[in-house]
Protein backbone atom coordinates (compact mmCIF):
# COMPACT_ATOMS: atom_id res chain seq x y z
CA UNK A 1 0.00 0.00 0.00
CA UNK A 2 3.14 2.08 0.67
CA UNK A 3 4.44 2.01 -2.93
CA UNK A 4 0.79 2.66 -4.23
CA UNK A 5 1.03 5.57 -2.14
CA UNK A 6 3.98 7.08 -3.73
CA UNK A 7 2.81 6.14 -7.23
CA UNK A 8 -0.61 7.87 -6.95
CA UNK A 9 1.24 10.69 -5.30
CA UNK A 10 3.60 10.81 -8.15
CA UNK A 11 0.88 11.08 -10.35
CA UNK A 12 -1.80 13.30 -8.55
CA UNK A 13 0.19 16.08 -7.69
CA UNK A 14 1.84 16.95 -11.03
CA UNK A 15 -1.33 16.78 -12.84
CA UNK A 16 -3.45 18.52 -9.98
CA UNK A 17 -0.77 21.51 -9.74
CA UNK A 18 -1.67 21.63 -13.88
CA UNK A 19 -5.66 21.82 -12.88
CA UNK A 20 -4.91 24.28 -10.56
CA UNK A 21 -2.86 26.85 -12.65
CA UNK A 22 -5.45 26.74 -15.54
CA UNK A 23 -8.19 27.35 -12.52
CA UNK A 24 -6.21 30.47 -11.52
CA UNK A 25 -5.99 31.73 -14.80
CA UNK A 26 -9.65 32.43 -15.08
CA UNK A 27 -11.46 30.47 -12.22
CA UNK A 28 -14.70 32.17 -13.30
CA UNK A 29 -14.52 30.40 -17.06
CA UNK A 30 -12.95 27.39 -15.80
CA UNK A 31 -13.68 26.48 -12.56
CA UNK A 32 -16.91 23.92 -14.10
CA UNK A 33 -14.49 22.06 -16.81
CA UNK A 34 -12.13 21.45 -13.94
CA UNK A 35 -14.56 20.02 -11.75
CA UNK A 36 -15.78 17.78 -14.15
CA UNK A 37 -12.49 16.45 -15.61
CA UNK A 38 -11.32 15.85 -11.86
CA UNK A 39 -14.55 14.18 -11.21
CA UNK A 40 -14.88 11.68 -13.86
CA UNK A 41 -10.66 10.97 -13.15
CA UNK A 42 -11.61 9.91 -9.43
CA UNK A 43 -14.37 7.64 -10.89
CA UNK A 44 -11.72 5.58 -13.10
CA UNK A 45 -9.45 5.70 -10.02
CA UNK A 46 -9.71 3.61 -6.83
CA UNK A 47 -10.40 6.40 -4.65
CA UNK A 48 -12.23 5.65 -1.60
CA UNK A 49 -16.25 6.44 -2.15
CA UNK A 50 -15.76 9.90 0.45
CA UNK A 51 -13.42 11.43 -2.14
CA UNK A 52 -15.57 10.81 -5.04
CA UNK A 53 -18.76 12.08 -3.15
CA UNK A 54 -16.19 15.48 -2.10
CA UNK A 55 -15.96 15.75 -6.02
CA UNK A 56 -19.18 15.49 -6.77
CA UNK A 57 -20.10 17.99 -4.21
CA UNK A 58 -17.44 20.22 -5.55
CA UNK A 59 -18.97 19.70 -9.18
CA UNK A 60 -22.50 20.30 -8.00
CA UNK A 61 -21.23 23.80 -6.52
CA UNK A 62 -19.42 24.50 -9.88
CA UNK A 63 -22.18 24.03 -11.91
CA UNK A 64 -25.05 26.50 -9.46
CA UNK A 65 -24.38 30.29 -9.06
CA UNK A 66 -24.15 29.62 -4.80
CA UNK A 67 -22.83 31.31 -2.48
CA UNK A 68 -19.87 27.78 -2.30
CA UNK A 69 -19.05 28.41 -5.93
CA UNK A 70 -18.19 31.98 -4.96
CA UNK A 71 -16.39 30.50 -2.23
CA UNK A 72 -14.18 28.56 -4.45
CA UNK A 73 -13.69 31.21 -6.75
CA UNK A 74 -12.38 33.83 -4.31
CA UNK A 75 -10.40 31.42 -2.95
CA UNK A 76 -8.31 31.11 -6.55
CA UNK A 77 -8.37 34.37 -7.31
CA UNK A 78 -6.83 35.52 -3.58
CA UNK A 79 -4.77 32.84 -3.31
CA UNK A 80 -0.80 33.35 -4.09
CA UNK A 81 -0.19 30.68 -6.60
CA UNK A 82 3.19 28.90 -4.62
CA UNK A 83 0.86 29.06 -1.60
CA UNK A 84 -1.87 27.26 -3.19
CA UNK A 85 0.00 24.16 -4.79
CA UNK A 86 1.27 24.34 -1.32
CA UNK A 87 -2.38 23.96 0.02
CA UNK A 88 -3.47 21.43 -2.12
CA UNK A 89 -0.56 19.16 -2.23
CA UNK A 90 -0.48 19.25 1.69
CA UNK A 91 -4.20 19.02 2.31
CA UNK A 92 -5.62 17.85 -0.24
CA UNK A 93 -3.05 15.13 -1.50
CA UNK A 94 -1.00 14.74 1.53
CA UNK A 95 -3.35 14.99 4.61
CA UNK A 96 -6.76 13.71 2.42
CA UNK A 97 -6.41 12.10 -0.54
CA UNK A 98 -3.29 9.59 1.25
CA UNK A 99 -4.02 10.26 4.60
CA UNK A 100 -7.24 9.55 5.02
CA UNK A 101 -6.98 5.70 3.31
CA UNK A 102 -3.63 5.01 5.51
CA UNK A 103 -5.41 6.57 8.80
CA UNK A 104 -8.33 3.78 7.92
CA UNK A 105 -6.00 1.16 7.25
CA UNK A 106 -3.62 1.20 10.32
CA UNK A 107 -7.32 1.25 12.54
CA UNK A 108 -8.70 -1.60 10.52
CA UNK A 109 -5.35 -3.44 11.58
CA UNK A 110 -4.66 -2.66 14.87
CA UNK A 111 -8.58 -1.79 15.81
CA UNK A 112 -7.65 1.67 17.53
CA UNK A 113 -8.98 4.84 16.21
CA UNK A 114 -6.31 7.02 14.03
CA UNK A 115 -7.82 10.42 13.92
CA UNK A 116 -7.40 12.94 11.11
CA UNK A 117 -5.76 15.89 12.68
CA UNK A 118 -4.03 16.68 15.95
CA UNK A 119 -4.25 19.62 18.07
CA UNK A 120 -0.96 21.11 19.64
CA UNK A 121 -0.14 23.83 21.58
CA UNK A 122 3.51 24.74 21.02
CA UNK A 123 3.09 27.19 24.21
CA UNK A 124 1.09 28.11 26.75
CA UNK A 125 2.47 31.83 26.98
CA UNK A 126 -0.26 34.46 25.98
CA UNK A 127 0.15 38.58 25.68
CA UNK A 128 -3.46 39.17 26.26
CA UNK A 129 -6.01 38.32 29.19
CA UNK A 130 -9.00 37.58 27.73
CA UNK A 131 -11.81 37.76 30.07
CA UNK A 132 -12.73 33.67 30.94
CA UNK A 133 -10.00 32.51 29.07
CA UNK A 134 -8.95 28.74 30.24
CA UNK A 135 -5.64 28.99 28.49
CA UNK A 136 -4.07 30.47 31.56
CA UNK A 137 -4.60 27.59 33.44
CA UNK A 138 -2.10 25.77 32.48
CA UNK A 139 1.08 28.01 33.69
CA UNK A 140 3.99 28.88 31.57
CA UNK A 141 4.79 25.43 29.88
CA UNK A 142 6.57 25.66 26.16
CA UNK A 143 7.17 22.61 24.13
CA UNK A 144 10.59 21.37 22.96
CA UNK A 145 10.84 21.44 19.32
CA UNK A 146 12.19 18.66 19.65
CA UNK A 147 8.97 17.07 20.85
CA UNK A 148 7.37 18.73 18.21
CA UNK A 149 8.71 17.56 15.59
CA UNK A 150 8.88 13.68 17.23
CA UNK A 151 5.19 14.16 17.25
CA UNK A 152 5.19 14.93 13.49
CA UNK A 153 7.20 12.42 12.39
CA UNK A 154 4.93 9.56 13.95
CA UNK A 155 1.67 11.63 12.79
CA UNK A 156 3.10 10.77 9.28
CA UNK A 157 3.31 7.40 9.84
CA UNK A 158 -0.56 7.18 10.66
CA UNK A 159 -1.56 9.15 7.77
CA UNK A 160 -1.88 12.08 9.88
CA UNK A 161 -0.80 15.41 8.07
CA UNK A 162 -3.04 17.80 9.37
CA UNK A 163 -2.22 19.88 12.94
CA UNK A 164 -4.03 22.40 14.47
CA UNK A 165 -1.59 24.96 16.42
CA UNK A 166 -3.01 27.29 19.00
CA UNK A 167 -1.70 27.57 22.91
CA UNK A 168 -1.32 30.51 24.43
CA UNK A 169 -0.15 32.72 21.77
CA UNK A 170 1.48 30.22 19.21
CA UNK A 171 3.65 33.40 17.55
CA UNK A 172 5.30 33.37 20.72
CA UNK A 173 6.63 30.54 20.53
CA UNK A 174 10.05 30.58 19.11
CA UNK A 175 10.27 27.48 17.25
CA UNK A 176 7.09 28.58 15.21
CA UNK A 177 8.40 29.44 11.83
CA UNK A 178 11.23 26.68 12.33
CA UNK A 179 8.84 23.77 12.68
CA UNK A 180 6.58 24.94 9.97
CA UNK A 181 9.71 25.02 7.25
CA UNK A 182 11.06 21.40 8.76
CA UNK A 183 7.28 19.76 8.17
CA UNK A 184 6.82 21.05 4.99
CA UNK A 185 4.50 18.41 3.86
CA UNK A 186 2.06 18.72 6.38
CA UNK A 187 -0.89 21.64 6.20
CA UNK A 188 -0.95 23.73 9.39
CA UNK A 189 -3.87 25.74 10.76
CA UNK A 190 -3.27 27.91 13.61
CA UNK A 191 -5.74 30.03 15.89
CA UNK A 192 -4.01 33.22 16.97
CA UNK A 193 -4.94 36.96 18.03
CA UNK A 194 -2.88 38.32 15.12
CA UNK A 195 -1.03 40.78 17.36
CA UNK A 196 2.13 40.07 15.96
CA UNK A 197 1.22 39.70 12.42
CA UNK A 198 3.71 42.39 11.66
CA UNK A 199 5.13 42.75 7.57
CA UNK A 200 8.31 40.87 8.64
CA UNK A 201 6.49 37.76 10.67
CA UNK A 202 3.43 38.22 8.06
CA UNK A 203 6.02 37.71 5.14
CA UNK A 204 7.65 34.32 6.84
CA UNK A 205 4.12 32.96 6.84
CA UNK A 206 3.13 33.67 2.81
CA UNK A 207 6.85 31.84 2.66
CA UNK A 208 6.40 29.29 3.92
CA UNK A 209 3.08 28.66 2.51
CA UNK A 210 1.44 25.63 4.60
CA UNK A 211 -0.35 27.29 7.11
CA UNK A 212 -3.60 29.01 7.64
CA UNK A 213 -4.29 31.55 10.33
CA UNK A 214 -7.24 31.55 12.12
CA UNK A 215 -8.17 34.95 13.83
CA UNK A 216 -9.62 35.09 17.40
CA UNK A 217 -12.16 38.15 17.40
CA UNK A 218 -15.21 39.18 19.60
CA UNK A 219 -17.07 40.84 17.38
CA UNK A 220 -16.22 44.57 16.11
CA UNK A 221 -13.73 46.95 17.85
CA UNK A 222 -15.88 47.80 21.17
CA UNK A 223 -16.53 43.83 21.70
CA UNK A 224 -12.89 42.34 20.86
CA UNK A 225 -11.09 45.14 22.78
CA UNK A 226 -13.48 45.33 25.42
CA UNK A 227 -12.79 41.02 26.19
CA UNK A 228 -9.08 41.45 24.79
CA UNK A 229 -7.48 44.88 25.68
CA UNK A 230 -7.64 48.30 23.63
CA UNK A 231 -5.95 48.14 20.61
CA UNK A 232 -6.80 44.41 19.81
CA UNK A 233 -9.17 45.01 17.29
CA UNK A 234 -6.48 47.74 15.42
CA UNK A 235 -4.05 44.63 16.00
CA UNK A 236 -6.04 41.77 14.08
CA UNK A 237 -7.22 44.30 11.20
CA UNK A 238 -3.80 44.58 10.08
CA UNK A 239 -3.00 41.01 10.53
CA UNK A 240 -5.75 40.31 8.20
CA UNK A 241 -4.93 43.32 5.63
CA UNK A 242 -1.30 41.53 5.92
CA UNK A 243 -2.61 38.34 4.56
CA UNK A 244 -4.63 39.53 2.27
CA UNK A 245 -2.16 41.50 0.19
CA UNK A 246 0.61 38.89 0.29
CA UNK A 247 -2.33 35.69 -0.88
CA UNK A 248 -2.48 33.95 2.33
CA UNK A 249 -5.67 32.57 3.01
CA UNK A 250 -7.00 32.56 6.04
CA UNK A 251 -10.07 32.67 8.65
CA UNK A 252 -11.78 34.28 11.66
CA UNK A 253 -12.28 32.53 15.06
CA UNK A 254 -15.43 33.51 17.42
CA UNK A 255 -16.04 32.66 20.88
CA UNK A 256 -19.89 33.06 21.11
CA UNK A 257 -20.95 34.15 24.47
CA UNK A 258 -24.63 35.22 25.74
CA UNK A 259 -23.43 39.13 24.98
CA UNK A 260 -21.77 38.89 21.52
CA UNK A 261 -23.88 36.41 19.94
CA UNK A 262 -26.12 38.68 17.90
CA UNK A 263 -23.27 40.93 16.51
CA UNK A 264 -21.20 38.00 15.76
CA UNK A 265 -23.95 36.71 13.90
CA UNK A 266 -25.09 39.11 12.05
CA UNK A 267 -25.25 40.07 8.09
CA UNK A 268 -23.14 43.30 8.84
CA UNK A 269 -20.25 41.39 10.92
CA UNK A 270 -20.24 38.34 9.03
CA UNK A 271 -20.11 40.57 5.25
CA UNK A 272 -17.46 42.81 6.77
CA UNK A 273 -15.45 39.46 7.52
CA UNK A 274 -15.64 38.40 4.02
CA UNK A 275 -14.87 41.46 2.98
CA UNK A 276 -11.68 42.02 4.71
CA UNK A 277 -10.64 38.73 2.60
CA UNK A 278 -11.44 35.96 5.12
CA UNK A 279 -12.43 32.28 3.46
CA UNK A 280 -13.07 30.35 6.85
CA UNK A 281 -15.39 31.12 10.03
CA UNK A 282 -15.03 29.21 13.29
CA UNK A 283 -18.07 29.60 16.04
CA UNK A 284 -17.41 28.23 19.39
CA UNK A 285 -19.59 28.56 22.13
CA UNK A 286 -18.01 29.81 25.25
CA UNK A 287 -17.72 26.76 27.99
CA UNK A 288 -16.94 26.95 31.34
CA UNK A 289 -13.37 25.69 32.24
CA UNK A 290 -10.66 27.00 33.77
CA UNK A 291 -9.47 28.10 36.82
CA UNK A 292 -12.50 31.16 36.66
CA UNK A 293 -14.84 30.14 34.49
CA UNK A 294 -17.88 32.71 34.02
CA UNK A 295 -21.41 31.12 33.92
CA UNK A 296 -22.86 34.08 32.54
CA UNK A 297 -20.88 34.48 29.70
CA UNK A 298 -22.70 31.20 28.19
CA UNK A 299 -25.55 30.99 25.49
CA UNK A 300 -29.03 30.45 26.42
CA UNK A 301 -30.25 26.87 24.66
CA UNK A 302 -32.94 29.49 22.61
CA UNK A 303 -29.27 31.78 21.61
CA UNK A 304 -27.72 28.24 20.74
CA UNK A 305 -30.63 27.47 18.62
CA UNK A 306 -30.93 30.84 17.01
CA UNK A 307 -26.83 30.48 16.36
CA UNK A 308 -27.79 27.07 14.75
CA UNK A 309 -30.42 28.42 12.17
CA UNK A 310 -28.36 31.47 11.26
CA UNK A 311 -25.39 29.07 10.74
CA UNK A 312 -27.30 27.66 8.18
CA UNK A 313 -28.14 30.53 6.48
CA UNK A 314 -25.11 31.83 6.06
CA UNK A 315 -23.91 28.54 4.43
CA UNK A 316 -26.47 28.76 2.20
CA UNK A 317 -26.05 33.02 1.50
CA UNK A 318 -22.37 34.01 2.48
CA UNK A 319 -19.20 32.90 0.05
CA UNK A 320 -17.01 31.45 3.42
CA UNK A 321 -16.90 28.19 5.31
CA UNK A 322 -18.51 28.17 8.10
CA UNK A 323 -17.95 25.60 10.79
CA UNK A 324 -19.72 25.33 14.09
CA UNK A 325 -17.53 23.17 16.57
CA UNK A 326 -20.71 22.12 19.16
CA UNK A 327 -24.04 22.51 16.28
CA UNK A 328 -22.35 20.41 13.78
CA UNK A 329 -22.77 17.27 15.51
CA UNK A 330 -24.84 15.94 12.68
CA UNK A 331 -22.60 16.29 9.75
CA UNK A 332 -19.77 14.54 11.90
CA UNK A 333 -21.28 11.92 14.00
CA UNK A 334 -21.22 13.28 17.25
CA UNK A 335 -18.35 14.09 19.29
CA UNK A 336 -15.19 14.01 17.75
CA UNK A 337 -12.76 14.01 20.58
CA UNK A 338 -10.87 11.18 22.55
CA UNK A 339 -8.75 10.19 19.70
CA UNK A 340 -11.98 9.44 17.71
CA UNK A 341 -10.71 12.62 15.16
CA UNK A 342 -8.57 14.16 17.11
CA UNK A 343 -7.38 15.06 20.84
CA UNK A 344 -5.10 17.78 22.11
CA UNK A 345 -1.35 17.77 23.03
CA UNK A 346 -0.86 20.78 25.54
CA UNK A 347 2.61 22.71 26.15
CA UNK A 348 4.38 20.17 28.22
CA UNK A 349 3.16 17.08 26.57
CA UNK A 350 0.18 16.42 28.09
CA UNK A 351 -2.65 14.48 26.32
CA UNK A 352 -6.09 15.47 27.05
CA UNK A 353 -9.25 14.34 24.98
CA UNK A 354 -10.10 17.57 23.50
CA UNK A 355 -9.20 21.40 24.17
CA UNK A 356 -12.30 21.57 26.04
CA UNK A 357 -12.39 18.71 27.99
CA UNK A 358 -9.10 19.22 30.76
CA UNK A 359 -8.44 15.88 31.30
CA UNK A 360 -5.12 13.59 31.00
CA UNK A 361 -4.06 10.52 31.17
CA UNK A 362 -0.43 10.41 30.10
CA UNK A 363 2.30 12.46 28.28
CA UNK A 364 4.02 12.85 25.18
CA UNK A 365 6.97 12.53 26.88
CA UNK A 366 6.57 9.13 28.06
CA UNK A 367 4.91 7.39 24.66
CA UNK A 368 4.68 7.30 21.02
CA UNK A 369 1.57 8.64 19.57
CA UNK A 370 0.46 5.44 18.77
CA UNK A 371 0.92 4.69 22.29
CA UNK A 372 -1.33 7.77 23.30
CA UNK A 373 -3.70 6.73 21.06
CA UNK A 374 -4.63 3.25 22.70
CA UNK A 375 -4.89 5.34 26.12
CA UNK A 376 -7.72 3.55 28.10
CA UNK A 377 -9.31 6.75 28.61
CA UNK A 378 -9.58 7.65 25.32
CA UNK A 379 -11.04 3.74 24.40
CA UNK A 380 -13.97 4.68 27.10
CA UNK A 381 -14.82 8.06 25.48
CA UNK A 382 -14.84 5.77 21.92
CA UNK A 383 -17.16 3.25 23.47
CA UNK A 384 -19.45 6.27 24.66
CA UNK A 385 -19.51 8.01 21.20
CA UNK A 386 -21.57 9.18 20.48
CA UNK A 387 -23.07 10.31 23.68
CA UNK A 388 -26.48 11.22 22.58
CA UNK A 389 -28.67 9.56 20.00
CA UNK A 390 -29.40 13.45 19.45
CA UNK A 391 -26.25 14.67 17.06
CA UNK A 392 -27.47 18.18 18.01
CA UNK A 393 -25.97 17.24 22.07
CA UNK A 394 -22.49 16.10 20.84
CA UNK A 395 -20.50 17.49 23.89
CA UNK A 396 -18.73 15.68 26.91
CA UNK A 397 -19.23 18.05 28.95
CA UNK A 398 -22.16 20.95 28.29
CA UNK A 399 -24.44 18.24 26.96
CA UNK A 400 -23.37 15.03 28.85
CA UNK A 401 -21.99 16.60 32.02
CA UNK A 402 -22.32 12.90 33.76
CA UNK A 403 -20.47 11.11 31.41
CA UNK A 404 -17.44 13.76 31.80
CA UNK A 405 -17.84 12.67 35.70
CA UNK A 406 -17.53 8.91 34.56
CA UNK A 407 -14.55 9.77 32.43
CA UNK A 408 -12.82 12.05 35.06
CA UNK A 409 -13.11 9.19 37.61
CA UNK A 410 -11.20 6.71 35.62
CA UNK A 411 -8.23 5.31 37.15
CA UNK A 412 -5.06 7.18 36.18
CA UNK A 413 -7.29 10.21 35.01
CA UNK A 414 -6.22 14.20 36.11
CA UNK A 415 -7.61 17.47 36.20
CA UNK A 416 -5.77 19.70 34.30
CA UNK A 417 -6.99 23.08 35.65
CA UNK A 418 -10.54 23.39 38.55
CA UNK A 419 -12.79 21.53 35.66
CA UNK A 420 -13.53 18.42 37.61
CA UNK A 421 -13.99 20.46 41.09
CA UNK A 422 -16.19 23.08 39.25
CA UNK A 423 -18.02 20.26 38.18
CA UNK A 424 -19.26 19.10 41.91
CA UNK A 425 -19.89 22.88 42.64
CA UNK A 426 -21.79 25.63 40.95
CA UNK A 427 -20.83 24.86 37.78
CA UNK A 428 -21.83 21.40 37.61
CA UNK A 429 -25.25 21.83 39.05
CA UNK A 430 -25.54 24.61 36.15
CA UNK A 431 -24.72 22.39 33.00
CA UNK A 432 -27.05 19.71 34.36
CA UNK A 433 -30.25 22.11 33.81
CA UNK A 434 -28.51 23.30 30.57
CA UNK A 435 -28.15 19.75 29.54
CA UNK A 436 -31.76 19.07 30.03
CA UNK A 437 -33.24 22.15 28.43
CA UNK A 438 -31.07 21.82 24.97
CA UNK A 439 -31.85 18.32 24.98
CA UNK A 440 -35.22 18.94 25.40
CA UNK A 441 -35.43 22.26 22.52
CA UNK A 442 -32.62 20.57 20.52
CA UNK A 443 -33.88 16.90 19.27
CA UNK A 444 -37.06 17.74 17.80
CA UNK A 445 -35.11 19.89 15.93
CA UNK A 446 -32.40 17.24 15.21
CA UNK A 447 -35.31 14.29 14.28
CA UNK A 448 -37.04 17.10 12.16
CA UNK A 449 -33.98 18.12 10.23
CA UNK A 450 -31.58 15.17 9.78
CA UNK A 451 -34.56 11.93 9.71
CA UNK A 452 -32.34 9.71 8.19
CA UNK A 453 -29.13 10.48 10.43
CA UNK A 454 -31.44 10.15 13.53
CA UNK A 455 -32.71 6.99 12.54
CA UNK A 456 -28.86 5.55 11.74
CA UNK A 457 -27.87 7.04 14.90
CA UNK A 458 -30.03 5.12 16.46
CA UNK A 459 -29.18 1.70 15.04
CA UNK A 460 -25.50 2.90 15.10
CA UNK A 461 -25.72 3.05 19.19
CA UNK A 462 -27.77 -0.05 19.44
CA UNK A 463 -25.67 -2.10 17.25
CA UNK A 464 -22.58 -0.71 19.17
CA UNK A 465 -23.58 -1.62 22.19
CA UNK A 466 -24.59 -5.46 20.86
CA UNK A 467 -20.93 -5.80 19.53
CA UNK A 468 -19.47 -4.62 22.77
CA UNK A 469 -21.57 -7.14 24.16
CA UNK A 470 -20.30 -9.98 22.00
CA UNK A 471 -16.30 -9.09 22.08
CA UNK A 472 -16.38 -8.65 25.76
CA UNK A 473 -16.24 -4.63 25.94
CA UNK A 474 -13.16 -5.48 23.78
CA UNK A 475 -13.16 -1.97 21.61
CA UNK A 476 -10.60 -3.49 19.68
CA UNK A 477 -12.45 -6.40 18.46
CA UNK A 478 -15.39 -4.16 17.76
CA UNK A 479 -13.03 -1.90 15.79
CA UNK A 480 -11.95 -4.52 13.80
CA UNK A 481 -14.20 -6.93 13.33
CA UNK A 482 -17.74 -5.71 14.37
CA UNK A 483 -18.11 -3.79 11.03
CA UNK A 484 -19.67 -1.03 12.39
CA UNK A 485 -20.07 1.63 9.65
């Protein structure tokens, strides 16, 4: 399977990097012939049937004046040409295409999940405060670039060529630029405030053309500086004009919260985004962790649900992906933590399930990845997942605040920061009413919009639960044998 690997790769690329110049020359005229051509190649190819229904999708969007073919448009026409062969040779090829099958392949064999990306923080050193921040919680820690790059080297080996970088303040991390030039095959995203986004640091990134910033923002300039500091806003404006001009794509971050939600949602926001060049949008609903979290800073289920219709609106309307970490349960099967997609490697090695979820279990220092994969912790989370039959109450923790108990009272498990105490205080007692009332608002909505994904869901759980029966609560077995999918 290696040497097919390197065959197709040989292949793809050269031909793809061909597609992709014509694209840019005119994606308006040519972006439909492309699609097609690529589509009926995948069909004569033994791609897996995901990529081939990607295509298709793609095609579909070529062929309608939406707001996704505008999407793919802009994204030629902004796009420096080095950095997008760099894009789609690392992503698409490298971390998709190849990564994908091998990431299937090595969990078929050895029945423990793979997932497709990793999340990393390179440091836990920040230069803002941001009000109910949980990143603080975890001191000063930085990562050893040699660790880093350790990490890398065995994510290749399990297909794994996509890593999410945030911390902290990533750009304060020394090694940054270092690590991004030694792993130039892998495609990078990284959340950051953009403070330091200056034309010197902004020019390294266009260079080195595999990574994708994410901005954090509030809203406009009163919300962001008012949570961040004055000047923020001023800060992350540039960082974006920075990108723009040099061809860098790249996207917005939001933490929704009960008093930014409407702005952050809105036509005038969201256009203004797009406007300033950004391709991507990231909504995540503030969650109480930490060492202070804020109750009152959370949505209200009717704000969640409101933030889960106007997400799909502006799918539908606006020319920018739009992701929503807790709503989009449905599209991904639930949770994705726990090694299940991917978990989170903090500052000083530590392996939790998920950014949100500050638990741990073991370090980086003391295994291979593949070793932190087969963590029992994570193989109890996998045997949970997903924790609702309703894909609309993915979450550990807001939506399933007793099975983040169960998990946290494994043997071998830590807190990471005042989660787990929180959660037999104040804070616990809060996110069990939550639970309840989204539950409650939420699956009528779920059974009502996704029928046939509620009904598999169902079966999916039940037939789960049957195999773990059979192979002895043997996740493993089930993995490999139980044909679950």
């Amino acid at each position: 399977m290696a040497i097919k690997r390197v065959i197709t790769r040989k292949f793809l690329v050269p031909l793809l990097n061909k597609k992709l110049a014509y694209l840019q020359e005119n994606p308006e005229e040519n972006l439909v012939q492309v699609a097609n051509e690529l589509y009926q190649l995948v069909n004569r190819l033994s791609f897996i049937p995901l990529f081939k229904n990607q295509l298709e999708a793609i095609k579909n969007l070529a062929e309608r004046d939406s707001a996704g073919r505008q999407l793919i448009i802009n994204i030629l026409r902004d796009t420096d040409p080095n950095i997008a062969k760099k894009i789609l040779e690392n992503f698409i090829v490298n971390a998709v295409w190849l990564g994908i099958p091998k990431q299937k392949e090595e969990t078929k064999r050895t029945g423990t999940d793979v997932p497709f990306f990793l999340l990393i923080d390179p440091t836990e050193l920040c230069n803002y405060e941001c009000k109910g921040c949980w990143a603080g919680a975890y001191g000063k820690a930085e990562m050893e670039i040699e660790l880093f790059n350790r990490i890398m080297g065995e994510a290749r080996k399990l297909g794994i060529y996509y890593i999410v970088v945030s911390g902290g303040e990533p750009t304060l991390w020394p090694h940054l630029i270092e690590v991004f030039k030694e792993n130039n095959d892998m495609a990078f995203m990284m959340y950051t405030n953009g403070s330091r986004f200056n034309k010197a640091f902004s020019e390294q990134i266009a260079e080195v053309g595999n990574v994708i910033p994410c901005f954090s923002i509030e809203g406009f300039e009163e919300k962001t500086d008012e949570r961040r500091g004055k000047g923020a806003w001023d800060k992350v404006m540039q960082a974006m004009d920075n990108m723009k001009k040099l061809g860098v794509p790249f996207g917005y971050s939001i933490t929704q919260t009960h008093f930014n939600v409407r702005e952050v949602m809105s036509d005038k926001f969201v256009d203004f985004m797009i406007d300033k060049g950004a391709k991507i949008a990231w909504y995540f609903q503030y969650i109480p962790i930490g060492n202070t979290p804020d109750l009152l800073m959370m949505l209200t289920p009717e704000q969640r649900m409101s933030s889960y219709h106007i997400i799909h609106y502006l799918r539908s309307k606006k020319s920018l992906f739009v992701a929503d970490f807790w709503n989009d349960g449905p599209y991904t099967g639930g949770c994705i933590a726990g090694g299940r997609r991917y978990f989170h490697i903090t500052a000083n090695g530590g392996i939790e399930p998920c950014a949100f979820i500050h638990l741990s279990q073991g370090n980086m220092k003391d295994m291979s990845l593949r070793e932190a994969l087969q963590l029992p912790f994570f193989k109890e989370m996998q045997k949970l997942q997903p924790f609702s039959s309703n894909l609309l109450s993915p979450c550990l923790l807001v939506d399933n605040p007793d099975y983040f108990r169960k998990i946290s009272c494994l043997p071998g498990v830590k807190s990471t920061d005042d989660t787990v105490k929180n959660m037999g205080e104040a804070v616990g007692n809060y996110l069990d009413k939550l639970s309840k009332e989204w539950e409650k608002l939420s699956r009528l909505v779920f059974e009502k919009d996704f029928p046939k994904v509620a009904s598999k869901t169902q079966r999916y759980k039940k037939r789960k639960k049957d195999l773990l029966e059979k192979y002895k609560d043997d996740l493993r077995k089930v993995i490999r044998f139980g044909k679950l999918e």
